[in-house]
Protein backbone atom coordinates (compact mmCIF):
# COMPACT_ATOMS: atom_id res chain seq x y z
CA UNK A 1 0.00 0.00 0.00
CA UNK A 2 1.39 3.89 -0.85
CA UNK A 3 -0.14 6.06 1.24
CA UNK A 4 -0.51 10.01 0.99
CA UNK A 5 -2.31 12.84 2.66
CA UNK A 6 -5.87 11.98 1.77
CA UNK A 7 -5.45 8.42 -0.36
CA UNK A 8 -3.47 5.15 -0.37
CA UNK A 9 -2.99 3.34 -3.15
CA UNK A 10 -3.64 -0.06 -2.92
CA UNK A 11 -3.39 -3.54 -5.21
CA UNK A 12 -6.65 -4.25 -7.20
CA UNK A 13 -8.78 -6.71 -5.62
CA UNK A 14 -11.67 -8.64 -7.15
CA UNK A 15 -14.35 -6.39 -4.48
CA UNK A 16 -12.17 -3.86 -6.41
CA UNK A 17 -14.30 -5.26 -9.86
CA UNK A 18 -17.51 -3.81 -9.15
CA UNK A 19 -16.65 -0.38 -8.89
CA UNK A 20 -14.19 -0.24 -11.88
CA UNK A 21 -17.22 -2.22 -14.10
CA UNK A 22 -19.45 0.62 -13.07
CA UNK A 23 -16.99 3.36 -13.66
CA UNK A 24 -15.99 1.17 -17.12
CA UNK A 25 -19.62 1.09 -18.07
CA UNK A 26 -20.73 4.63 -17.70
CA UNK A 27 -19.94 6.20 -20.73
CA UNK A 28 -19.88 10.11 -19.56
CA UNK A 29 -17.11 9.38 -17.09
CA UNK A 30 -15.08 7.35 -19.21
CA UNK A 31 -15.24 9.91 -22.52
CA UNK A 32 -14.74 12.62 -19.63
CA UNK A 33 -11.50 10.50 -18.40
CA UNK A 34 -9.86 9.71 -21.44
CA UNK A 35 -11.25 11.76 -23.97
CA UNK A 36 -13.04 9.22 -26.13
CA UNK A 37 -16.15 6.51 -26.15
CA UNK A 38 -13.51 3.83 -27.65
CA UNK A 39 -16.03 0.61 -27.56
CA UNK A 40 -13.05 -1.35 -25.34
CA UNK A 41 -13.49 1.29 -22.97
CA UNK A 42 -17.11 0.89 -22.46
CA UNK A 43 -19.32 -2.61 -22.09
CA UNK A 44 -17.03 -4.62 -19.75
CA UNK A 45 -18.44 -7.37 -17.70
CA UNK A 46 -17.85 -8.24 -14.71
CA UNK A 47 -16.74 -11.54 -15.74
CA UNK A 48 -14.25 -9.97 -18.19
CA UNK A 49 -12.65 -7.03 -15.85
CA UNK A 50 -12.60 -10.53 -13.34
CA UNK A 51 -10.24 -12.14 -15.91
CA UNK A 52 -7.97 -9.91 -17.01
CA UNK A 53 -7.25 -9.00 -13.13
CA UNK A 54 -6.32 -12.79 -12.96
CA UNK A 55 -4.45 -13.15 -16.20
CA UNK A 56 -2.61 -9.85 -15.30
CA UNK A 57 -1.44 -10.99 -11.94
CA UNK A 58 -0.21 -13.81 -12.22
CA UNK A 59 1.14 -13.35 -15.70
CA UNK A 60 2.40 -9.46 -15.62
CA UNK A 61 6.29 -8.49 -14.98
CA UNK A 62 5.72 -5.37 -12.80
CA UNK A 63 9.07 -3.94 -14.05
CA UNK A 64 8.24 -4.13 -17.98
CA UNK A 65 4.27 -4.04 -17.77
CA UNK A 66 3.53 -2.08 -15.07
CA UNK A 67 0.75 -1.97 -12.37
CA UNK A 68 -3.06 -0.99 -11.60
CA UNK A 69 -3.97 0.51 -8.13
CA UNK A 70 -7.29 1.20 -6.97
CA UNK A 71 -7.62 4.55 -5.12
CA UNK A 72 -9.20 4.53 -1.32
CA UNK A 73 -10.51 7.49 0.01
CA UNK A 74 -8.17 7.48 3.62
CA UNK A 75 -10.83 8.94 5.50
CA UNK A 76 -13.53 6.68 4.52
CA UNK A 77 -11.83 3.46 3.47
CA UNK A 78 -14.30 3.93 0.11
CA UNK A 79 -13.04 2.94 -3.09
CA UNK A 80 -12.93 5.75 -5.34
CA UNK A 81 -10.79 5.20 -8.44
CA UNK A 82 -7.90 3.60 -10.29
CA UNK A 83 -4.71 4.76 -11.47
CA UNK A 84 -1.69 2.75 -13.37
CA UNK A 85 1.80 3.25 -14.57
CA UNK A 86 2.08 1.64 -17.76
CA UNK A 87 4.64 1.22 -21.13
CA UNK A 88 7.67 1.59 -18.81
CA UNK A 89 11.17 1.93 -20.90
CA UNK A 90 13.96 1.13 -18.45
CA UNK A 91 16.56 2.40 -21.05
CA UNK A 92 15.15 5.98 -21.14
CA UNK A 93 13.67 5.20 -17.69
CA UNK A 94 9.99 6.36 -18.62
CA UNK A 95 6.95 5.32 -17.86
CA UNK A 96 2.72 6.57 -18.72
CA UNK A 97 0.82 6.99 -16.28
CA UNK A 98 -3.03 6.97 -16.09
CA UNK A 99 -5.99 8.09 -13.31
CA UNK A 100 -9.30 7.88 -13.01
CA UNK A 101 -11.87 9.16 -9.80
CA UNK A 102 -14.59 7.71 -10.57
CA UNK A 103 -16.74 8.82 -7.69
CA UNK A 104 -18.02 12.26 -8.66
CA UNK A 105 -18.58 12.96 -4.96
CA UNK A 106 -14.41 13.20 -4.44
CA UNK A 107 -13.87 15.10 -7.53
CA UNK A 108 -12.26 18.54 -7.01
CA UNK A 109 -11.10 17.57 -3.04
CA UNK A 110 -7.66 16.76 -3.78
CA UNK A 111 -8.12 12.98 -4.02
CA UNK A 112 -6.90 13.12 -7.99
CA UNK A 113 -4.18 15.19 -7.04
CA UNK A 114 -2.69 13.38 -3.95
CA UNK A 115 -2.86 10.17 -5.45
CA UNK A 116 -0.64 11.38 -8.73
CA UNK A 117 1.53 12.70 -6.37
CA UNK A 118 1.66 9.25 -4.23
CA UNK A 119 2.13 7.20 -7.59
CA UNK A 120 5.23 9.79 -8.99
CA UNK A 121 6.94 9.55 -5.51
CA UNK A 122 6.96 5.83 -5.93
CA UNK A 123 7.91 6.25 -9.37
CA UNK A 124 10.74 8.81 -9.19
CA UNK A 125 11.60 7.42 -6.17
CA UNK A 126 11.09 3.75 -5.71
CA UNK A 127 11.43 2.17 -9.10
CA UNK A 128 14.22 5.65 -10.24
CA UNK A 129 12.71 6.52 -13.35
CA UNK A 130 13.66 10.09 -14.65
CA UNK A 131 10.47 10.35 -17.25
CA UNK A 132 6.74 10.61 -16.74
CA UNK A 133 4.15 10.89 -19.02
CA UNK A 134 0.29 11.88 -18.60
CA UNK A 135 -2.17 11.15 -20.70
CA UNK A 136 -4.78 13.40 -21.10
CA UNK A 137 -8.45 13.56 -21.73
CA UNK A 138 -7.75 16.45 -24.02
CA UNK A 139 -5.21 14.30 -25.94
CA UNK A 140 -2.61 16.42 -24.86
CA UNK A 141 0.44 14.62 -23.04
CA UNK A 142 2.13 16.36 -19.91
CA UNK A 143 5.92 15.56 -18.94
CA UNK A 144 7.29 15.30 -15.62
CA UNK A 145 11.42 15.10 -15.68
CA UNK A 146 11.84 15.85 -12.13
CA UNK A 147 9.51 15.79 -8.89
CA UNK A 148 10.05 17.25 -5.77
């Protein structure tokens, strides 16, 4: 678990599923979080989200694939959203990263904010990469080359 002020981040579990099919499924927040309807963004069963948590933990390299988190609300112990690092390039030490709140009730408290800044600590930090990338839901792609 990576804690911060308001969030920790922790491993997905499957209670994790229902949430993340909900948030998967409703097609507002995912064209607000990544800027698109894409059809494998939307329509994900249970079953299927169930699966790929399986295939992807027992058959994902953490330092070449990457990782999901889910996002808990520290003051509530409430699920609220998931974020990833993702495409990670250990030669030009980079990585994308990706976040999603999907419970509108934490939105514009901090909770996005704090948990980016928990997942580039452990990042920067942890794993010593010098090269974060964001991408946007206005397609645009932020940098981070140094974090303090």
């Amino acid at each position: 678990m990576l804690a911060g002020k308001l969030t920790e981040l922790r491993p997905v579990v499957e209670e994790d599923l229902q949430n993340v099919s909900k948030w998967n499924n409703d097609e507002a927040l995912v064209t607000f979080a990544s800027g698109s309807d894409k059809a494998y963004q939307i329509n994900n069963s249970h079953m299927g989200l169930s699966y790929y948590l399986e295939k992807n933990t027992l058959e994902n390299n953490l330092l070449e694939d990457g990782q999901f988190f889910s996002i808990y609300s520290k003051e509530k112990e409430t699920h609220i959203g998931k974020c990833d690092y993702r495409d990670v390039n250990w030669i030009s030490r980079s990585a994308t990263i990706g976040i999603m709140i999907g419970e509108s009730e934490y939105w514009g408290k901090g909770h996005g904010e704090d948990s980016l800044d928990v997942l580039l600590r452990y990042l920067f930090y942890s794993l010593n990469l010098e090269r974060i990338q964001i991408d946007t839901w206005k397609g645009k792609k932020l940098r981070f080359s140094s974090y303090r």
